[in-house]
N, C-alpha and C. Protein backbone atom coordinates (compact mmCIF):
# COMPACT_ATOMS: atom_id res chain seq x y z
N UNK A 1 -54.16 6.94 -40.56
CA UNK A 1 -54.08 5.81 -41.45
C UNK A 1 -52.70 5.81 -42.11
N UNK A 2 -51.78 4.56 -41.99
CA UNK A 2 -50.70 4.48 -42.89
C UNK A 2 -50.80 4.09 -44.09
N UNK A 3 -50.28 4.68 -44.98
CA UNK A 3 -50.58 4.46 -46.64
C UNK A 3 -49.08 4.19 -47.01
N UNK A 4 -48.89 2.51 -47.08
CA UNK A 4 -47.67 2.11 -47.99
C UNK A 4 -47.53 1.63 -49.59
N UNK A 5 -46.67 1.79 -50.05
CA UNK A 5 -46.82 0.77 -51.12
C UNK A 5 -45.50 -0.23 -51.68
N UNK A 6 -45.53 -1.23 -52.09
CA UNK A 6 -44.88 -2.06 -51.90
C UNK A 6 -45.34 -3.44 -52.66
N UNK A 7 -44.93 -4.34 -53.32
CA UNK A 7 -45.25 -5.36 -54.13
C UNK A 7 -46.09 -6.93 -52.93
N UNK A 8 -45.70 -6.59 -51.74
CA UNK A 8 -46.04 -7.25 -51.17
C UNK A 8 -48.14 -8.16 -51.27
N UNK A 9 -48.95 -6.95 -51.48
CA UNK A 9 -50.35 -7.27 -51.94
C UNK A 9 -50.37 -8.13 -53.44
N UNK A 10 -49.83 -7.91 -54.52
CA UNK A 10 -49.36 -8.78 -55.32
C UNK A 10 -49.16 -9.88 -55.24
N UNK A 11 -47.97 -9.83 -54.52
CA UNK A 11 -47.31 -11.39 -53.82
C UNK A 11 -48.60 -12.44 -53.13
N UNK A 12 -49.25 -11.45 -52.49
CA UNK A 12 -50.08 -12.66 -52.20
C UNK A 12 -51.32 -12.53 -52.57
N UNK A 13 -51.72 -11.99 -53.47
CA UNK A 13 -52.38 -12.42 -55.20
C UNK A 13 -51.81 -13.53 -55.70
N UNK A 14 -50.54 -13.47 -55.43
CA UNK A 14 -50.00 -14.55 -56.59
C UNK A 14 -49.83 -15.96 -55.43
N UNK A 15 -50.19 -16.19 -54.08
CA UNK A 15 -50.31 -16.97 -53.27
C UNK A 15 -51.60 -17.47 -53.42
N UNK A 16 -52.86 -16.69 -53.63
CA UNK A 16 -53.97 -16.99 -53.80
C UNK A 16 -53.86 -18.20 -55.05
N UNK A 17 -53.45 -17.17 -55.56
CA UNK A 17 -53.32 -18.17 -57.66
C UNK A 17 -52.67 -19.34 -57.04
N UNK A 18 -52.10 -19.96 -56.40
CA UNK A 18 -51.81 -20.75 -55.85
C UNK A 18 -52.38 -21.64 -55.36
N UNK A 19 -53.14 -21.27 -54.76
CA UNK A 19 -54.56 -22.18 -53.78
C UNK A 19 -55.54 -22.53 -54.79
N UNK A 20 -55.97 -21.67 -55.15
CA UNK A 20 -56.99 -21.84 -56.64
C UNK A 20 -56.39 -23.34 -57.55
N UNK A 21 -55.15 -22.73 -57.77
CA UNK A 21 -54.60 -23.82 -58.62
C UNK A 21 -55.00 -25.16 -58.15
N UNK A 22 -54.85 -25.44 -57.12
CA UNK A 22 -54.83 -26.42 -56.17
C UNK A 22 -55.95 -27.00 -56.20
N UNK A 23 -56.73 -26.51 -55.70
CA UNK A 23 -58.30 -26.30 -55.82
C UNK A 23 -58.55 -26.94 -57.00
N UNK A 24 -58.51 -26.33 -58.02
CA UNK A 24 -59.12 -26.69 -59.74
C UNK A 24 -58.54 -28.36 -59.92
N UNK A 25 -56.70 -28.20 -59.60
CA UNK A 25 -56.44 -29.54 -60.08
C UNK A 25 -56.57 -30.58 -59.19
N UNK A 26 -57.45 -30.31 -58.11
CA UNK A 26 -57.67 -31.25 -56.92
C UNK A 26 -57.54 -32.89 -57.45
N UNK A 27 -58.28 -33.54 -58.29
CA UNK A 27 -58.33 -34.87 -58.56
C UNK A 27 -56.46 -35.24 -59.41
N UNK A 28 -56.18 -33.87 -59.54
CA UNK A 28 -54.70 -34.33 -60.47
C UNK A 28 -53.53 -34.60 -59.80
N UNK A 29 -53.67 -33.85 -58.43
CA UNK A 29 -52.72 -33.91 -57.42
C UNK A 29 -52.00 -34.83 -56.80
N UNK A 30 -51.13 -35.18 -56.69
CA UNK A 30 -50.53 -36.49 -55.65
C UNK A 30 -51.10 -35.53 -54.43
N UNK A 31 -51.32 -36.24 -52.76
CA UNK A 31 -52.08 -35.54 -52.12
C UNK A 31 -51.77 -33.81 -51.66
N UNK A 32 -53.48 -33.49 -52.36
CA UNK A 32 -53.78 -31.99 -52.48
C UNK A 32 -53.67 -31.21 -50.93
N UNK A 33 -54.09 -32.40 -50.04
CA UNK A 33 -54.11 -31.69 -48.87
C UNK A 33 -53.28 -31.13 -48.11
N UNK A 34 -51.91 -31.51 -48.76
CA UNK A 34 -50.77 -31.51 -47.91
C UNK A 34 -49.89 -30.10 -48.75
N UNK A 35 -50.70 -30.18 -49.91
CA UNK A 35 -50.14 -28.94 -51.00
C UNK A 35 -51.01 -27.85 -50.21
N UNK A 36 -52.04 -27.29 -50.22
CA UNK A 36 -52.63 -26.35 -49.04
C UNK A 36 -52.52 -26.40 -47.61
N UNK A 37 -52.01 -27.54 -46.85
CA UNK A 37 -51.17 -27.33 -45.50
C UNK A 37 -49.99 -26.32 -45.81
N UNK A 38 -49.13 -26.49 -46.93
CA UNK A 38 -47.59 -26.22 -47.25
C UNK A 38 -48.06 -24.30 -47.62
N UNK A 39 -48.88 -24.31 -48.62
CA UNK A 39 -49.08 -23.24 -48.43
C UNK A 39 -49.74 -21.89 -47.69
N UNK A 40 -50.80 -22.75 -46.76
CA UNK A 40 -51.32 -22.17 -45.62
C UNK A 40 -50.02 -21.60 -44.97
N UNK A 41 -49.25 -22.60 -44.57
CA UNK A 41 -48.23 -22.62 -43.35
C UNK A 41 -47.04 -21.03 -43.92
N UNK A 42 -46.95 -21.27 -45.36
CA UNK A 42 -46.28 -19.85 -46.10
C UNK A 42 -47.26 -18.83 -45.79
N UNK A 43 -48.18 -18.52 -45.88
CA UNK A 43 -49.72 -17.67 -45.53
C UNK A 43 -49.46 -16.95 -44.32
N UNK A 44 -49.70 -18.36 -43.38
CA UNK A 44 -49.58 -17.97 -41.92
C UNK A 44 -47.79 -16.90 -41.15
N UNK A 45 -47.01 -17.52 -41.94
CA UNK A 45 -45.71 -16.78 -41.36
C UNK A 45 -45.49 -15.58 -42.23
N UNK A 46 -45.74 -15.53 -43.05
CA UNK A 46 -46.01 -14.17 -44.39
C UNK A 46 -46.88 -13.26 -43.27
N UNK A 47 -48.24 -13.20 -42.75
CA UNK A 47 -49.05 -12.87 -42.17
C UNK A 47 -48.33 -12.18 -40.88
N UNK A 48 -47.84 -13.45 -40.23
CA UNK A 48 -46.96 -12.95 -38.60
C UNK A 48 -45.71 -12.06 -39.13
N UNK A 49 -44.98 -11.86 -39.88
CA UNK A 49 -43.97 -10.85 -40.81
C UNK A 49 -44.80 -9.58 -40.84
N UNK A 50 -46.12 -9.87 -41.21
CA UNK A 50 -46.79 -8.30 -41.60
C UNK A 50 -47.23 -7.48 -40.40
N UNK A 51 -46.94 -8.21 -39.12
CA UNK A 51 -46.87 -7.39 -38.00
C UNK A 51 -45.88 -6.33 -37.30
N UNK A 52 -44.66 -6.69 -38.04
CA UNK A 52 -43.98 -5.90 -38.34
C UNK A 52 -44.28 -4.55 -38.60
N UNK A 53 -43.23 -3.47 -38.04
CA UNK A 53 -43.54 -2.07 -38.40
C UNK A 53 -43.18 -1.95 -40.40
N UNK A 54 -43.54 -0.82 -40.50
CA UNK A 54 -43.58 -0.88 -42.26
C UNK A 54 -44.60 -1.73 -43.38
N UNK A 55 -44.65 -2.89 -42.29
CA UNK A 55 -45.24 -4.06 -43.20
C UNK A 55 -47.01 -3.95 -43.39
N UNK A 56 -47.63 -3.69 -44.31
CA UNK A 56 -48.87 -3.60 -44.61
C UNK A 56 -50.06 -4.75 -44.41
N UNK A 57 -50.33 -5.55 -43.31
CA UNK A 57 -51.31 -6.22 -43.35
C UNK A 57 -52.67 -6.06 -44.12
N UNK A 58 -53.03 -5.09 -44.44
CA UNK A 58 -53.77 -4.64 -44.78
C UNK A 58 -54.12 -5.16 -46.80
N UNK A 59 -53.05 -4.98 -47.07
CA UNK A 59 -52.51 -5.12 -48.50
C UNK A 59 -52.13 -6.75 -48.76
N UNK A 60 -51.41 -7.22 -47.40
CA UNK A 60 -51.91 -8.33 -47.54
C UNK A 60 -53.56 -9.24 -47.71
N UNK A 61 -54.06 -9.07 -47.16
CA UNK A 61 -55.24 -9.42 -47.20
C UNK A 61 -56.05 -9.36 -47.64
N UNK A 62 -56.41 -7.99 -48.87
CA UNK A 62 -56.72 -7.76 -49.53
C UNK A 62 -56.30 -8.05 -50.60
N UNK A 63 -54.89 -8.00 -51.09
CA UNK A 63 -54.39 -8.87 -52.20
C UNK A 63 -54.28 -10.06 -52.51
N UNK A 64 -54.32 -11.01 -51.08
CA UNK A 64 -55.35 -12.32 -51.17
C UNK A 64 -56.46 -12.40 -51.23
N UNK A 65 -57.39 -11.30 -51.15
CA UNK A 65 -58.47 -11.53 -51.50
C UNK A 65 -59.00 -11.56 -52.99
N UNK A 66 -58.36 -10.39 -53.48
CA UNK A 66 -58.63 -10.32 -54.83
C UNK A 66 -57.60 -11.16 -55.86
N UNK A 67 -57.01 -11.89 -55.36
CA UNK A 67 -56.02 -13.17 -56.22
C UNK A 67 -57.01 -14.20 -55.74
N UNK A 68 -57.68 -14.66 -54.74
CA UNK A 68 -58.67 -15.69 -55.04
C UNK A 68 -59.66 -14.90 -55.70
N UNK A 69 -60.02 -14.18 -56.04
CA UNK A 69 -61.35 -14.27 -56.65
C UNK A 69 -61.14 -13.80 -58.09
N UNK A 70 -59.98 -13.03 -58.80
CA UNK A 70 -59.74 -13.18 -60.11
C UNK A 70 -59.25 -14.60 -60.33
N UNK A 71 -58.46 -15.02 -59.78
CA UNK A 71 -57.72 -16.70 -59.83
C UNK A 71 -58.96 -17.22 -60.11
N UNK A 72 -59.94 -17.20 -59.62
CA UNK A 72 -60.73 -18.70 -59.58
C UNK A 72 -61.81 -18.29 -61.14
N UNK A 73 -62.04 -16.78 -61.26
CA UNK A 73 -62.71 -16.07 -62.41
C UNK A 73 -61.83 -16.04 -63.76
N UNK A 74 -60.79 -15.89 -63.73
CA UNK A 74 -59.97 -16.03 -64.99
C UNK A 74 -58.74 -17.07 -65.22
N UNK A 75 -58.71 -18.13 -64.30
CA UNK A 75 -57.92 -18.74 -64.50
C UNK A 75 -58.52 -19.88 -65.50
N UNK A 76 -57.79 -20.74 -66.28
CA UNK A 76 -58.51 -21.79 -67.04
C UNK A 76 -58.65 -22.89 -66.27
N UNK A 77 -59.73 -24.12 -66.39
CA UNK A 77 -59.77 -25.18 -65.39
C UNK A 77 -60.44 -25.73 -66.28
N UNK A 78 -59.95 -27.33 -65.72
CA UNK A 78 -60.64 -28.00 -66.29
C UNK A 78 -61.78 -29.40 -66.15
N UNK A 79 -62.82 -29.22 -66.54
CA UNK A 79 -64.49 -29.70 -66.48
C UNK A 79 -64.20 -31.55 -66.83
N UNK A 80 -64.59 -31.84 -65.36
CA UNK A 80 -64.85 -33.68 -65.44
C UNK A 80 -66.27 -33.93 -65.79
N UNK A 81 -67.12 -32.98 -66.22
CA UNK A 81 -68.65 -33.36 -66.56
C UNK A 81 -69.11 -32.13 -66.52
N UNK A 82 -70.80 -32.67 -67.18
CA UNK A 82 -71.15 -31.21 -67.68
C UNK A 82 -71.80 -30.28 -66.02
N UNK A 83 -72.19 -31.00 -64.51
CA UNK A 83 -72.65 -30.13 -63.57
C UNK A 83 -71.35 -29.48 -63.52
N UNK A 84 -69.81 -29.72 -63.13
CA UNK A 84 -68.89 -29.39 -62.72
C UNK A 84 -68.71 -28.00 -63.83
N UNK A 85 -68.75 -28.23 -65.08
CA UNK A 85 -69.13 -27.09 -66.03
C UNK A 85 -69.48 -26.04 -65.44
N UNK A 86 -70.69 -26.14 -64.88
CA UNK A 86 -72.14 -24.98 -64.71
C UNK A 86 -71.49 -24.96 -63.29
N UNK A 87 -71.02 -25.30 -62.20
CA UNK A 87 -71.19 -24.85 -61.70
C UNK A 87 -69.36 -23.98 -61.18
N UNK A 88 -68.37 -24.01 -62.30
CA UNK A 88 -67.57 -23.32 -62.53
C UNK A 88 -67.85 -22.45 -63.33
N UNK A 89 -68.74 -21.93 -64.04
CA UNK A 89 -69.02 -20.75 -64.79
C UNK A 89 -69.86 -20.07 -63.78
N UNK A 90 -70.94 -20.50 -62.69
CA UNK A 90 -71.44 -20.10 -62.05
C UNK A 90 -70.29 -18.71 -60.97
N UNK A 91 -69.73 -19.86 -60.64
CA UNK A 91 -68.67 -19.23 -59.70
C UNK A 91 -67.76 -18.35 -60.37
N UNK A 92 -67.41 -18.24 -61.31
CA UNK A 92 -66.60 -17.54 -62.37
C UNK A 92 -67.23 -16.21 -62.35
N UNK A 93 -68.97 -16.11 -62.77
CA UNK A 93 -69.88 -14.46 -62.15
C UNK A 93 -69.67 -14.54 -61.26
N UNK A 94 -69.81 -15.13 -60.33
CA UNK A 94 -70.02 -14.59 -59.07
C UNK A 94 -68.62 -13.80 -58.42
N UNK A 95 -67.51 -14.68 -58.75
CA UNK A 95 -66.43 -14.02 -58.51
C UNK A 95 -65.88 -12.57 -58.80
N UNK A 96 -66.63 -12.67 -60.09
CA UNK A 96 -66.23 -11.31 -61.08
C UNK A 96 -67.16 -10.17 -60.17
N UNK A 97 -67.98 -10.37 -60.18
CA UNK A 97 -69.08 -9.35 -59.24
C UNK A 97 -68.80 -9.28 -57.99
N UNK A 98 -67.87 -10.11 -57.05
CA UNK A 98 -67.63 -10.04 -55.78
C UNK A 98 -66.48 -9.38 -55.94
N UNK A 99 -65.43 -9.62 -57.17
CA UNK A 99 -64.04 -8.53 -57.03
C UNK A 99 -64.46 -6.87 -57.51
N UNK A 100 -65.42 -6.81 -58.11
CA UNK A 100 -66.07 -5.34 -58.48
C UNK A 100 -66.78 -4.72 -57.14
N UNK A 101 -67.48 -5.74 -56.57
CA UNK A 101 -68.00 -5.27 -55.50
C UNK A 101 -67.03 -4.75 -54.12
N UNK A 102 -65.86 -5.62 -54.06
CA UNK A 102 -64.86 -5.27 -52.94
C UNK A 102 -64.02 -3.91 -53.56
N UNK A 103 -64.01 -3.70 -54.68
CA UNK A 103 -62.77 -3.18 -55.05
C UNK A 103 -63.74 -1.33 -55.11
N UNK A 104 -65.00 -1.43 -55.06
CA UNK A 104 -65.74 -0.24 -55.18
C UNK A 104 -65.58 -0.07 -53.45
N UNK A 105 -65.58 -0.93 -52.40
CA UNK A 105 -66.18 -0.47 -51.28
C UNK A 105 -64.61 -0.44 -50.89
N UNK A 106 -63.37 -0.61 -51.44
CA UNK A 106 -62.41 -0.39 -50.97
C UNK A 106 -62.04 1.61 -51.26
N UNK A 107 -62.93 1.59 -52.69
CA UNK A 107 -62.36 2.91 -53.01
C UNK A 107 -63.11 3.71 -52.51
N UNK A 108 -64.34 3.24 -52.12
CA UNK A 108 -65.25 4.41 -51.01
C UNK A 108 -64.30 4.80 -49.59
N UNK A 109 -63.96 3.84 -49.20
CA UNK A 109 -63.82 3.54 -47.87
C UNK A 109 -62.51 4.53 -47.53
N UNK A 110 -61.14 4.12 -48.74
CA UNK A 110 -60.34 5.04 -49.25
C UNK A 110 -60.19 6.60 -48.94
N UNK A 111 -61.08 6.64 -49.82
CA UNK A 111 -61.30 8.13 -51.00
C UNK A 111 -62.30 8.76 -50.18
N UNK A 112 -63.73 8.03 -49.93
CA UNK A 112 -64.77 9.24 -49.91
C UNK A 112 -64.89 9.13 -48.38
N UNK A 113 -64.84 8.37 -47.25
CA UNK A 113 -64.64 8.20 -45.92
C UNK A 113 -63.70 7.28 -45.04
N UNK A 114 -62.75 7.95 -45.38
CA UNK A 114 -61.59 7.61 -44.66
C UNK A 114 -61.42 7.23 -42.93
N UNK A 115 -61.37 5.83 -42.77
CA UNK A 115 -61.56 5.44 -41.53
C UNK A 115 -59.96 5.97 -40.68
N UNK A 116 -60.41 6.93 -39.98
CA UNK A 116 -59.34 7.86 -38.96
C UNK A 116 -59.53 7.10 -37.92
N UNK A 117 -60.68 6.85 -36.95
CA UNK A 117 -60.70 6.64 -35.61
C UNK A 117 -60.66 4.97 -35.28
N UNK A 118 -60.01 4.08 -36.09
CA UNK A 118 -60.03 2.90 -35.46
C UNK A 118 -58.90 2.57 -34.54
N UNK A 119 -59.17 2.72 -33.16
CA UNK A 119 -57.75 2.73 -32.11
C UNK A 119 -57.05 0.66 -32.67
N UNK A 120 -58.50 0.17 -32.77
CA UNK A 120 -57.78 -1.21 -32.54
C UNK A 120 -57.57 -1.54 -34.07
N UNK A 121 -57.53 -0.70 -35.13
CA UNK A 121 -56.79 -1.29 -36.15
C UNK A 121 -55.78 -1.85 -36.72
N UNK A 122 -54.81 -0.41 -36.13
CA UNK A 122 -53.59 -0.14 -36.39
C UNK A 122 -52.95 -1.59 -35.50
N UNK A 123 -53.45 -2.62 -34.79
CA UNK A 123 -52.79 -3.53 -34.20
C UNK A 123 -52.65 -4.60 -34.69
N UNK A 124 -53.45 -4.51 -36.50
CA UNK A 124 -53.33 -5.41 -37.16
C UNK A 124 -52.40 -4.85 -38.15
N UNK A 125 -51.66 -3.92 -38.09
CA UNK A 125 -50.55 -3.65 -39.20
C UNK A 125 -48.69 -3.87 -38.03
N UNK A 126 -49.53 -3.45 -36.76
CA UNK A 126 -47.83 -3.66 -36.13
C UNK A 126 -48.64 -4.06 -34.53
N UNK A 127 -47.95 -5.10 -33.98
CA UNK A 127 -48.02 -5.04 -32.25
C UNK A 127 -47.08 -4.50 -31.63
N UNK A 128 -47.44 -3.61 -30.94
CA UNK A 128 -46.12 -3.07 -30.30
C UNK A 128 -45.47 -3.45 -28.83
N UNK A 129 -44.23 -4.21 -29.21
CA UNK A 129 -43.83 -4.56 -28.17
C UNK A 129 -42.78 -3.78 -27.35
N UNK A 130 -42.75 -2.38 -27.71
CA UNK A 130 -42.59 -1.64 -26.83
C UNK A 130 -42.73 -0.15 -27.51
N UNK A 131 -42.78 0.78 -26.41
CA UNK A 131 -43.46 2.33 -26.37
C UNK A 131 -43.00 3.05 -28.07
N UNK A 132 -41.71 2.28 -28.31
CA UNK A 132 -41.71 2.83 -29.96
C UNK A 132 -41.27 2.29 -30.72
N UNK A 133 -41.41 0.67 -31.00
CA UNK A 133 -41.65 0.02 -31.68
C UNK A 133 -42.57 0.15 -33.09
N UNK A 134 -43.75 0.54 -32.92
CA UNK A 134 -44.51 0.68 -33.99
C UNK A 134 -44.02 2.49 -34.20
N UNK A 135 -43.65 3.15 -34.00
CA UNK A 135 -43.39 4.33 -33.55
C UNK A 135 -42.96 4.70 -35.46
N UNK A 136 -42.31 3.86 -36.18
CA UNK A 136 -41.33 4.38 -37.41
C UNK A 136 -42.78 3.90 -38.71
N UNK A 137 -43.68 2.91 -38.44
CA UNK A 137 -44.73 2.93 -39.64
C UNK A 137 -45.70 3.82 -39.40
N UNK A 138 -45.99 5.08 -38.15
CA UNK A 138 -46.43 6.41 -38.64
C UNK A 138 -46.16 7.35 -39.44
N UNK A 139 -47.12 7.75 -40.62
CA UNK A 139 -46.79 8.41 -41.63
C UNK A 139 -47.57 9.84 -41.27
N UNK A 140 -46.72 11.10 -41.18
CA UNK A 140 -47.09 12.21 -41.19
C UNK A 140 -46.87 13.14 -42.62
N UNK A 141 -48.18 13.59 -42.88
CA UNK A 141 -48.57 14.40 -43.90
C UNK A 141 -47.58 16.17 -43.92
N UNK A 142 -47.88 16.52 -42.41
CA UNK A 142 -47.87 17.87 -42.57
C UNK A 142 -46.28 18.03 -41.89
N UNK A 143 -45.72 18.83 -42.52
CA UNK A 143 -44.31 19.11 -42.15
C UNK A 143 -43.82 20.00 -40.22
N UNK A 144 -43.94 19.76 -39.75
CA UNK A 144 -43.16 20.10 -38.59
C UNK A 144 -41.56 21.18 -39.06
N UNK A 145 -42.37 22.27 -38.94
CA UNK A 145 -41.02 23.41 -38.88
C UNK A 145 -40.01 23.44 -37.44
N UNK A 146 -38.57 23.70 -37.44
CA UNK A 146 -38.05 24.49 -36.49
C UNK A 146 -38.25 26.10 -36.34
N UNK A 147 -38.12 26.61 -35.63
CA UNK A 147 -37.69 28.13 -36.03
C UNK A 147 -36.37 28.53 -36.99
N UNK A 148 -35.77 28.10 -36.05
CA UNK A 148 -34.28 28.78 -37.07
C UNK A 148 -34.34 27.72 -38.69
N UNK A 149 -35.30 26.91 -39.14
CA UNK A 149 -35.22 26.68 -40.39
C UNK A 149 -35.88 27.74 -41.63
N UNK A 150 -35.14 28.01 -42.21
CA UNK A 150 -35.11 28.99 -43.19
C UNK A 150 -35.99 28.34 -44.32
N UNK A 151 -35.99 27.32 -44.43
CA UNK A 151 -36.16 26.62 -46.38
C UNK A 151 -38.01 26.16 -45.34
N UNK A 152 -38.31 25.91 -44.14
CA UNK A 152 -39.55 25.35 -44.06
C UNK A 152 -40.71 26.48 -43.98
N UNK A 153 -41.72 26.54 -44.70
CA UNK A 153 -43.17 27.49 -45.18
C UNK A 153 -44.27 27.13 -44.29
């Protein structure tokens, strides 16, 4: 498993907050649809970038996940009647309990069973278009001695 870190999962947290926005001010919009084409289309090439070696798909996707679902739980919006009310507070729990719920099965998954054997994972963080291409976003833990190195234990 490669373990990066990098502002990039953020970033598209803050892409999510974006869509949400969109979403909430739907009736305020000059056309909304073309504001979520524009940002899909940023989504989609952000996404094809994260295939890249180094680049964390992983963090992507998850940091869009949890920017829509705090976005839509703590952002302010605003109510054209009282169903639209209820059924934005509705979604507001539900959200809150779906980002608690992902964010526990992320730290199991993490921490207490660490997924080692997925051959076809790793093809969603890099495609390799050739024999060592993806070769530089393997991260090794344990140090590789020479002999004649003196300083390696």
């Amino acid at each position: 498993m490669v373990r990066q870190a990098g502002p990039s999962g953020s970033q598209f947290g803050i892409l999510a907050c974006l869509f949400i926005e969109v979403i909430h001010n739907w009736f305020i919009i000059r056309r909304p649809s073309m504001q979520l084409v524009k940002l899909s289309g940023y989504m989609m090439v952000l996404f094809l970038v994260g295939l890249l070696p180094m680049i964390d798909n992983y963090s992507h996707v998850f940091g869009f996940l949890f920017g829509l679902l705090l976005a839509f739980a703590l952002m302010p919006f605003i109510t054209f009647n009282v169903s639209d009310r209820r059924f934005k507070l509705v979604g507001v729990v539900v959200c809150l309990v779906l980002s608690c719920v992902v964010l526990v099965v992320l730290l199991l998954v993490f921490y207490v069973a660490p997924i080692r054997s997925c051959h076809v994972c790793k093809y969603f963080n890099c495609i390799p278009f050739g024999e060592t291409f993806c070769a530089t976003s393997e991260m090794t833990v344990i140090r590789k001695c020479n002999i004649t190195d003196v300083s390696c234990t």
